[in-house]
N, C-alpha and C. Protein backbone atom coordinates (compact mmCIF):
# COMPACT_ATOMS: atom_id res chain seq x y z
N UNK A 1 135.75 44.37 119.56
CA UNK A 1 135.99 45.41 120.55
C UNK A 1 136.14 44.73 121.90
N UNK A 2 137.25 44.66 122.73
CA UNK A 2 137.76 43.89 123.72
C UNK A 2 138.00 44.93 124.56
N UNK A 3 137.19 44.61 126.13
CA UNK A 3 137.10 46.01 127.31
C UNK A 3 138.66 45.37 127.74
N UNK A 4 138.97 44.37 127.53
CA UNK A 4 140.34 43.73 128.15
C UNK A 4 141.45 44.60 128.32
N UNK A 5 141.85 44.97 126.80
CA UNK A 5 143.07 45.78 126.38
C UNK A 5 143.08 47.27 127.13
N UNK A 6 143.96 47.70 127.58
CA UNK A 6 144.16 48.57 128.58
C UNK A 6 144.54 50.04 127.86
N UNK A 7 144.32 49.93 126.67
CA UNK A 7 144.25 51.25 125.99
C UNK A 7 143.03 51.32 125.89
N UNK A 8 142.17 49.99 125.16
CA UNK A 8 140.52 50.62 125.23
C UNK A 8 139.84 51.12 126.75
N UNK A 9 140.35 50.56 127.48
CA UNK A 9 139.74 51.04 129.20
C UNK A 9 140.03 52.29 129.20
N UNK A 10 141.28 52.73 128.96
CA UNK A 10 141.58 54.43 129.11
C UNK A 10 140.97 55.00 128.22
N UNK A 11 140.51 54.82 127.05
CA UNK A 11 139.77 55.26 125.93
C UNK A 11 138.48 55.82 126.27
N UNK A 12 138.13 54.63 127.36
CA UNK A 12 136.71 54.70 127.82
C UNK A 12 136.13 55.85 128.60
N UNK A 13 137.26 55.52 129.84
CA UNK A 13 137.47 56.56 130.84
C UNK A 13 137.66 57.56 130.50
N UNK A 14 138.77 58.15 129.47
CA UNK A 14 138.76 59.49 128.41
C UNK A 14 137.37 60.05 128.61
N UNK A 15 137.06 59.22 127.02
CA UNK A 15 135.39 59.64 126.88
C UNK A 15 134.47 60.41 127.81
N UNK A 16 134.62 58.85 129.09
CA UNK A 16 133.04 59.32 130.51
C UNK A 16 133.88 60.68 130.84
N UNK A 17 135.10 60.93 130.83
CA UNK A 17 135.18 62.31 132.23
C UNK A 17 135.04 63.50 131.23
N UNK A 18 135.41 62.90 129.66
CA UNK A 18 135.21 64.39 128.86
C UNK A 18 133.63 64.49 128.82
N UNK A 19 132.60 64.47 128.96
CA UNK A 19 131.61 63.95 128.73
C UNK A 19 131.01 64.65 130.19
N UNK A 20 131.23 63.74 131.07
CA UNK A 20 131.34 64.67 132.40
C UNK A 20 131.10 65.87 132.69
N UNK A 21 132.76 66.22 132.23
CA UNK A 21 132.98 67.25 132.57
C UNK A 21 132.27 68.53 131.52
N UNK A 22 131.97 68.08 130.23
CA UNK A 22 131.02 68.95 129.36
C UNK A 22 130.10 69.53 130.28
N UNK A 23 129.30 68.51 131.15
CA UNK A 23 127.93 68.51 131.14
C UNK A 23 127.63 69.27 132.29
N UNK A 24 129.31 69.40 133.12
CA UNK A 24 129.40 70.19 134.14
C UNK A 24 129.24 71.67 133.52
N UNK A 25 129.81 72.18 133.18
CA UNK A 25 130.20 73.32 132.15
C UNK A 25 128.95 73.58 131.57
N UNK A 26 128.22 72.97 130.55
CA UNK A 26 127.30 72.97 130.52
C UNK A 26 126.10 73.72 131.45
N UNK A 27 125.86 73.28 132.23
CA UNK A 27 124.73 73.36 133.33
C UNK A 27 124.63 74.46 134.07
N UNK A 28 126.43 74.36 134.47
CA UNK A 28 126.57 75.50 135.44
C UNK A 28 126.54 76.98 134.71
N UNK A 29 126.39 77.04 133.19
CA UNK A 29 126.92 78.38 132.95
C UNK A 29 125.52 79.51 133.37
N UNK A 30 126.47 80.72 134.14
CA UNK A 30 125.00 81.58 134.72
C UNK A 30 125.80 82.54 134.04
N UNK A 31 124.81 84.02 134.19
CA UNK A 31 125.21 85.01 133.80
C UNK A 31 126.07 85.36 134.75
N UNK A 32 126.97 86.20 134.76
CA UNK A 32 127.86 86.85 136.05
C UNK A 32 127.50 87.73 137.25
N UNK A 33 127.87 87.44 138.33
CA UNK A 33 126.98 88.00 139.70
C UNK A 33 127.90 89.07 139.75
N UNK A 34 128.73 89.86 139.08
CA UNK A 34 129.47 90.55 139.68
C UNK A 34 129.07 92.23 140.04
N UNK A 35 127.46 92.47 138.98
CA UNK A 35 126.70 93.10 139.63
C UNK A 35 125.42 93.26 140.69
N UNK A 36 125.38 92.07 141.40
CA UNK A 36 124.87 91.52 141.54
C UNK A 36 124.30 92.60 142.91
N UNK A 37 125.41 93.24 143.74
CA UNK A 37 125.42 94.13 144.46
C UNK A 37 125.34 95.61 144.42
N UNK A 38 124.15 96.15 143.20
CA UNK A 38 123.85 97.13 142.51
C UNK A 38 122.46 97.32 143.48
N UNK A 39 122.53 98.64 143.87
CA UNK A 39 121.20 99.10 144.34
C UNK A 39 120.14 99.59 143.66
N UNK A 40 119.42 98.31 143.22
CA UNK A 40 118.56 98.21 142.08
C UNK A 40 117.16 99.69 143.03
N UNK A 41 117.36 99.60 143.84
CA UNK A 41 116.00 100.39 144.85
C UNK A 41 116.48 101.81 144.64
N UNK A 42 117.90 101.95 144.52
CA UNK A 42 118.33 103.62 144.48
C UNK A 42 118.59 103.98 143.48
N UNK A 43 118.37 102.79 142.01
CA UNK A 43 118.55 103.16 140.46
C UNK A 43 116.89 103.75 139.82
N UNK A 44 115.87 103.01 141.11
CA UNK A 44 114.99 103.01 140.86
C UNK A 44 113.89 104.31 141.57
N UNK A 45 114.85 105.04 142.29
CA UNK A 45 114.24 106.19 143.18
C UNK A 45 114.64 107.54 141.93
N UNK A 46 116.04 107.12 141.02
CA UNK A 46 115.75 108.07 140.15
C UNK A 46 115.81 108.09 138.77
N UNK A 47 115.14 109.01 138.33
CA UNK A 47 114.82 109.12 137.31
C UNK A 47 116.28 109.50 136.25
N UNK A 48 117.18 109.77 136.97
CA UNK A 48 117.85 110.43 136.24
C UNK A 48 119.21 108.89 136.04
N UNK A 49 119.12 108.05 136.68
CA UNK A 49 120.30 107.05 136.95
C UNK A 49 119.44 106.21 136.06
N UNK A 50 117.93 105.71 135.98
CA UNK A 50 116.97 105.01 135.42
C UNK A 50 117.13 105.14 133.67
N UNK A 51 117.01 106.81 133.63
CA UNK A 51 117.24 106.83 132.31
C UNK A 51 118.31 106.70 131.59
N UNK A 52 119.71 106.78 132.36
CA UNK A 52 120.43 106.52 131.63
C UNK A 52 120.84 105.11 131.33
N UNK A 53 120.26 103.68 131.93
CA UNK A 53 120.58 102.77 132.09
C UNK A 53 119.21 102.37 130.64
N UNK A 54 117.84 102.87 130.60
CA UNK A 54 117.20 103.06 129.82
C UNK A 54 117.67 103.41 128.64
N UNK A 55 118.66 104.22 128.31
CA UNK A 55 119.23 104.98 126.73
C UNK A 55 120.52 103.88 126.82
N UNK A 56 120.80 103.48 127.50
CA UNK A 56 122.26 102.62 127.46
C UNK A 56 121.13 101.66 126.29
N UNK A 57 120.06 100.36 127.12
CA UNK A 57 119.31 99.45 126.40
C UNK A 57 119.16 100.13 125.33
N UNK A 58 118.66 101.05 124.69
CA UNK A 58 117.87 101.27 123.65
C UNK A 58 119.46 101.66 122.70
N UNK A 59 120.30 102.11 123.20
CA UNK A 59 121.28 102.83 122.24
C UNK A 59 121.51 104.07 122.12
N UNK A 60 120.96 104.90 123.00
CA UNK A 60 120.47 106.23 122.91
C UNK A 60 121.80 106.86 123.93
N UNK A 61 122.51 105.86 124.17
CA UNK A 61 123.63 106.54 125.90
C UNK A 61 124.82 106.16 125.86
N UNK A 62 125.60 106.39 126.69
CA UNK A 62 126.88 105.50 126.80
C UNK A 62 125.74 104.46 128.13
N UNK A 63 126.80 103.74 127.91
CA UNK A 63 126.66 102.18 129.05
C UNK A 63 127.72 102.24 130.33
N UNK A 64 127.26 102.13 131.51
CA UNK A 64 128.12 102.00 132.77
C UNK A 64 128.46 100.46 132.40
N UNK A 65 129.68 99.93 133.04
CA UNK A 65 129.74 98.43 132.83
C UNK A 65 128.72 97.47 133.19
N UNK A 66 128.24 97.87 134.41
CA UNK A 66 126.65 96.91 134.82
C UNK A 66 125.94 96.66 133.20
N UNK A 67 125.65 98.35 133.17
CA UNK A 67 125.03 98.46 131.73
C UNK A 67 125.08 97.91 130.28
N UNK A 68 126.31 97.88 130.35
CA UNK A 68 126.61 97.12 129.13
C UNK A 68 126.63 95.70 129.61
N UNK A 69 126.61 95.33 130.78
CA UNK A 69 126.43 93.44 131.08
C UNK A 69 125.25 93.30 130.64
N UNK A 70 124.30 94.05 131.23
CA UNK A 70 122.98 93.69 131.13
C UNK A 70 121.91 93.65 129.72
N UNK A 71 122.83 95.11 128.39
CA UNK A 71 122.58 95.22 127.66
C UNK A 71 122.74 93.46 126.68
N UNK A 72 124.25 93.10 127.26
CA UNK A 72 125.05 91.90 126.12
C UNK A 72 123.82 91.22 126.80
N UNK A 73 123.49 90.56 127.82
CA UNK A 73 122.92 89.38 127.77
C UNK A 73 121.32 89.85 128.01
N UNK A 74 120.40 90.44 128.08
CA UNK A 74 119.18 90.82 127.85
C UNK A 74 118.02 89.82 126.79
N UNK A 75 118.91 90.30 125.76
CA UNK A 75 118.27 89.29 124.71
C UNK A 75 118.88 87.29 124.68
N UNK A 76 119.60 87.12 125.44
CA UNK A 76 119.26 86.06 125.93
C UNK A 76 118.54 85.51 126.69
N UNK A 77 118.69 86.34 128.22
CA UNK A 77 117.42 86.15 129.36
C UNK A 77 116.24 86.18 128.76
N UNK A 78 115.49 86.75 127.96
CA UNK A 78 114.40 87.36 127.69
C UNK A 78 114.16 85.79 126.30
N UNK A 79 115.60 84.94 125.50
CA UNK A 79 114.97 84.05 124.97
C UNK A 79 115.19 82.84 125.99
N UNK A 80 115.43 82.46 126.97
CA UNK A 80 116.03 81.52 127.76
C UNK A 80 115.01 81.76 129.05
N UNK A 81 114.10 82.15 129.18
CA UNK A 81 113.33 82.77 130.37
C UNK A 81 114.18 82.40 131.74
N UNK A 82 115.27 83.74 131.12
CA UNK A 82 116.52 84.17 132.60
C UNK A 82 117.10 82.80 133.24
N UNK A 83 117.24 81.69 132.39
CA UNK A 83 117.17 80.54 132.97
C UNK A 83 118.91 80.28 133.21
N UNK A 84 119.92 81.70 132.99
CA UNK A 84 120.98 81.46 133.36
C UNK A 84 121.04 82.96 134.93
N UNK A 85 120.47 83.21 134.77
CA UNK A 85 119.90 84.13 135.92
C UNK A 85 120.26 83.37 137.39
N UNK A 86 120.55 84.04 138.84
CA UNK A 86 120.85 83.70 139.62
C UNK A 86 119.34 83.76 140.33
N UNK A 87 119.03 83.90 141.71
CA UNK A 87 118.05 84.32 142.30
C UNK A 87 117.58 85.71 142.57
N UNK A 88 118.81 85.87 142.76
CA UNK A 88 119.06 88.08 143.26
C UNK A 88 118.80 88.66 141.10
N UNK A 89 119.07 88.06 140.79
CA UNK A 89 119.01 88.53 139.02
C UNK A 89 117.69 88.68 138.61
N UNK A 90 116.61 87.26 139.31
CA UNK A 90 115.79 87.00 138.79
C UNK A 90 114.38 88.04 139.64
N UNK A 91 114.78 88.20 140.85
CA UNK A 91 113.82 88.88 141.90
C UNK A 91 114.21 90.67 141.02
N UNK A 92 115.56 90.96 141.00
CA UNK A 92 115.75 92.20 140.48
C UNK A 92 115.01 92.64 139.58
N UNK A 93 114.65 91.20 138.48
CA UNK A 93 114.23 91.94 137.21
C UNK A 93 112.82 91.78 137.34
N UNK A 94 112.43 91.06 138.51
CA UNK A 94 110.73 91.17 138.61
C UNK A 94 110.49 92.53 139.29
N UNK A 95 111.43 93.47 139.68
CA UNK A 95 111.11 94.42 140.83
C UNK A 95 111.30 95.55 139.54
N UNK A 96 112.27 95.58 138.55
CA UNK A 96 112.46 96.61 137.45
C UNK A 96 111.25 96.69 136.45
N UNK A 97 110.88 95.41 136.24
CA UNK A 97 109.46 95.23 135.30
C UNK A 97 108.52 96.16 135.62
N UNK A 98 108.29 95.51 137.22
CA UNK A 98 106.93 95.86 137.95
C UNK A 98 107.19 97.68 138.10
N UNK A 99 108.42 97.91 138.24
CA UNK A 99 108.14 99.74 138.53
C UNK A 99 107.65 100.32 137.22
N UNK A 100 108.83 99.84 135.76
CA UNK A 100 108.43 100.23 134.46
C UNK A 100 107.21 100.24 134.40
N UNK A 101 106.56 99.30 134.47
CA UNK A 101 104.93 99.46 134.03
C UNK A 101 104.01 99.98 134.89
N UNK A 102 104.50 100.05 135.93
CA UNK A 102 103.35 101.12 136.95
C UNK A 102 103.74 102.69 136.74
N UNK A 103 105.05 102.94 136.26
CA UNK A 103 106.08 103.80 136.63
C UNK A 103 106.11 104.89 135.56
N UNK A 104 106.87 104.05 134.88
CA UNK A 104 107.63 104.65 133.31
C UNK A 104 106.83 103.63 132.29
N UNK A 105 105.95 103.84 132.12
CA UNK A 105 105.48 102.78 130.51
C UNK A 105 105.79 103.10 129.64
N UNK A 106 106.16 104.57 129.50
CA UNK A 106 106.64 104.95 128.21
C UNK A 106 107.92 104.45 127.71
N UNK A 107 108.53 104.37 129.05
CA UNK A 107 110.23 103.99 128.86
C UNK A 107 110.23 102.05 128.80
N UNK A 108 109.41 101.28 129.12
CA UNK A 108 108.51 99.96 128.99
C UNK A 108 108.35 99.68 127.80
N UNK A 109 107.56 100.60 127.23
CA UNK A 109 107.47 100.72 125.39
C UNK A 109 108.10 100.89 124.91
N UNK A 110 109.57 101.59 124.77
CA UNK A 110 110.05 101.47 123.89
C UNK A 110 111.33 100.50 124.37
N UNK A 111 111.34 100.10 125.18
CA UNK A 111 112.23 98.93 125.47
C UNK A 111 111.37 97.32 124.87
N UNK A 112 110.48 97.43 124.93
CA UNK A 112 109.44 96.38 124.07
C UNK A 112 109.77 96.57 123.02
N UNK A 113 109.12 98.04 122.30
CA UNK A 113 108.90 97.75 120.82
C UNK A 113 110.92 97.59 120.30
N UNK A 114 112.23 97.65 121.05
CA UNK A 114 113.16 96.98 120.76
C UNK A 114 113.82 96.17 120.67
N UNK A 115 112.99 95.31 121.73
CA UNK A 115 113.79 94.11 122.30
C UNK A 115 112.54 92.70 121.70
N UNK A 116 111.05 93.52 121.79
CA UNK A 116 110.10 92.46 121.69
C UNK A 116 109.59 92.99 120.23
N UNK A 117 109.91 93.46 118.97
CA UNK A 117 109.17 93.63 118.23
C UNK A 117 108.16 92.70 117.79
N UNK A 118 107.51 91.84 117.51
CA UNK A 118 107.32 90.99 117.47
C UNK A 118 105.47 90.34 118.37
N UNK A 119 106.28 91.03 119.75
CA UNK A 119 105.31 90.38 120.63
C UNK A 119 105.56 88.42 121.28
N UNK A 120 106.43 88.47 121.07
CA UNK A 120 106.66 87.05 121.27
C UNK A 120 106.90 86.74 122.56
N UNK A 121 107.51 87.65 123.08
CA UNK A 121 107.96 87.24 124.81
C UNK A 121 106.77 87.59 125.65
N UNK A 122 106.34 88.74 124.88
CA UNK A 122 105.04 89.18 125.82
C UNK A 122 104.18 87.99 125.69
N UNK A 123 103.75 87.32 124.54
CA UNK A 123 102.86 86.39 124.44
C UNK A 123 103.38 85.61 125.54
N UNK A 124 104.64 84.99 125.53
CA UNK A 124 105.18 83.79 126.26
C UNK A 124 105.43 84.04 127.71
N UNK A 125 105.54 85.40 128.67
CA UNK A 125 105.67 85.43 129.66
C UNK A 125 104.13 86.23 130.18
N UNK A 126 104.04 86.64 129.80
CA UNK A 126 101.87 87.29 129.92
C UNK A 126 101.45 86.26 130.93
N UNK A 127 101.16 85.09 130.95
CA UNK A 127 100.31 84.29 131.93
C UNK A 127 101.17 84.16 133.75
N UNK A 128 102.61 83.98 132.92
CA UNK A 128 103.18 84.36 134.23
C UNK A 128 103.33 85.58 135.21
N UNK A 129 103.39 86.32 134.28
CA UNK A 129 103.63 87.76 134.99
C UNK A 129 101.71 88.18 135.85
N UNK A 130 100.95 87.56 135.30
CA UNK A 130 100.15 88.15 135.61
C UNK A 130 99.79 86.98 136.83
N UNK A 131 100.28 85.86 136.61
CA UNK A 131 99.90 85.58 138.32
C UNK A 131 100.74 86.10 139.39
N UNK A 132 101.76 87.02 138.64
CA UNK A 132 102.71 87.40 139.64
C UNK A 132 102.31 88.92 139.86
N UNK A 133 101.33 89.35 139.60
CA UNK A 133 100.33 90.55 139.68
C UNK A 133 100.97 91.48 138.92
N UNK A 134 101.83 91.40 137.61
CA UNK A 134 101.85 91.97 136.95
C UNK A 134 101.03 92.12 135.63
N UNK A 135 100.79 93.42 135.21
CA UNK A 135 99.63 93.18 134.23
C UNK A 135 100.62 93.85 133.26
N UNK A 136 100.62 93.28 131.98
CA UNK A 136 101.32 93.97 130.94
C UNK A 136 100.89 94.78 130.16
């Protein structure tokens, strides 16, 4: 194997930028911000915009497009701990948690017993949430 020959050099170079450029792609992939500008505070004043975004998750609704974004990737965030999540994604869904369970637990529960049958996420996010003064 001779670095000399000027096809193996381009061979090489091939390789590093495909490789590269994977790892770019890779890294960068987030969920999409394009709801990103949703007034999570005025979904959350009612009950009536809440629940339907609630029956969208569970299956019980039609889905607004937000809705159905959030439905497709949910069960990824929730196995990836939101780790394709932006900052505004990640504060949102600590502010939706925290109302559900002070709020609506009922509507909490059965978004658990669908998404978490199991108990597995609760096990795995429980220590965090609760230094974040959420109690589950």
């Amino acid at each position: 194997f001779e670095l000399d020959k000027p096809t193996t050099k381009m061979k090489l170079i091939i390789c590093f930028f495909i490789v590269v450029l994977y790892s770019i792609v890779v890294s960068s992939e987030q969920y999409t911000n394009k709801y990103d500008n949703v007034d999570i505070d005025q979904i959350l004043r009612s009950d009536r915009l809440l629940k339907n975004y609630v029956n969208c998750l569970l299956e019980k609704g039609k889905c607004s497009p937000d809705g159905a974004e959030l439905k497709k990737n949910l069960p990824d965030a929730l196995k990836t701990a939101c780790e394709k999540c932006n900052d505004k994604q990640k504060n949102a869904s600590k502010k939706i948690i925290n109302f559900l369970l002070e709020n609506k637990r009922e509507w909490w529960n059965e978004l658990e017993k669908k998404y978490d049958p199991e108990g597995l996420y609760r096990k795995r996010y429980e220590e965090e949430a609760h230094k974040q003064g959420i109690k589950l």
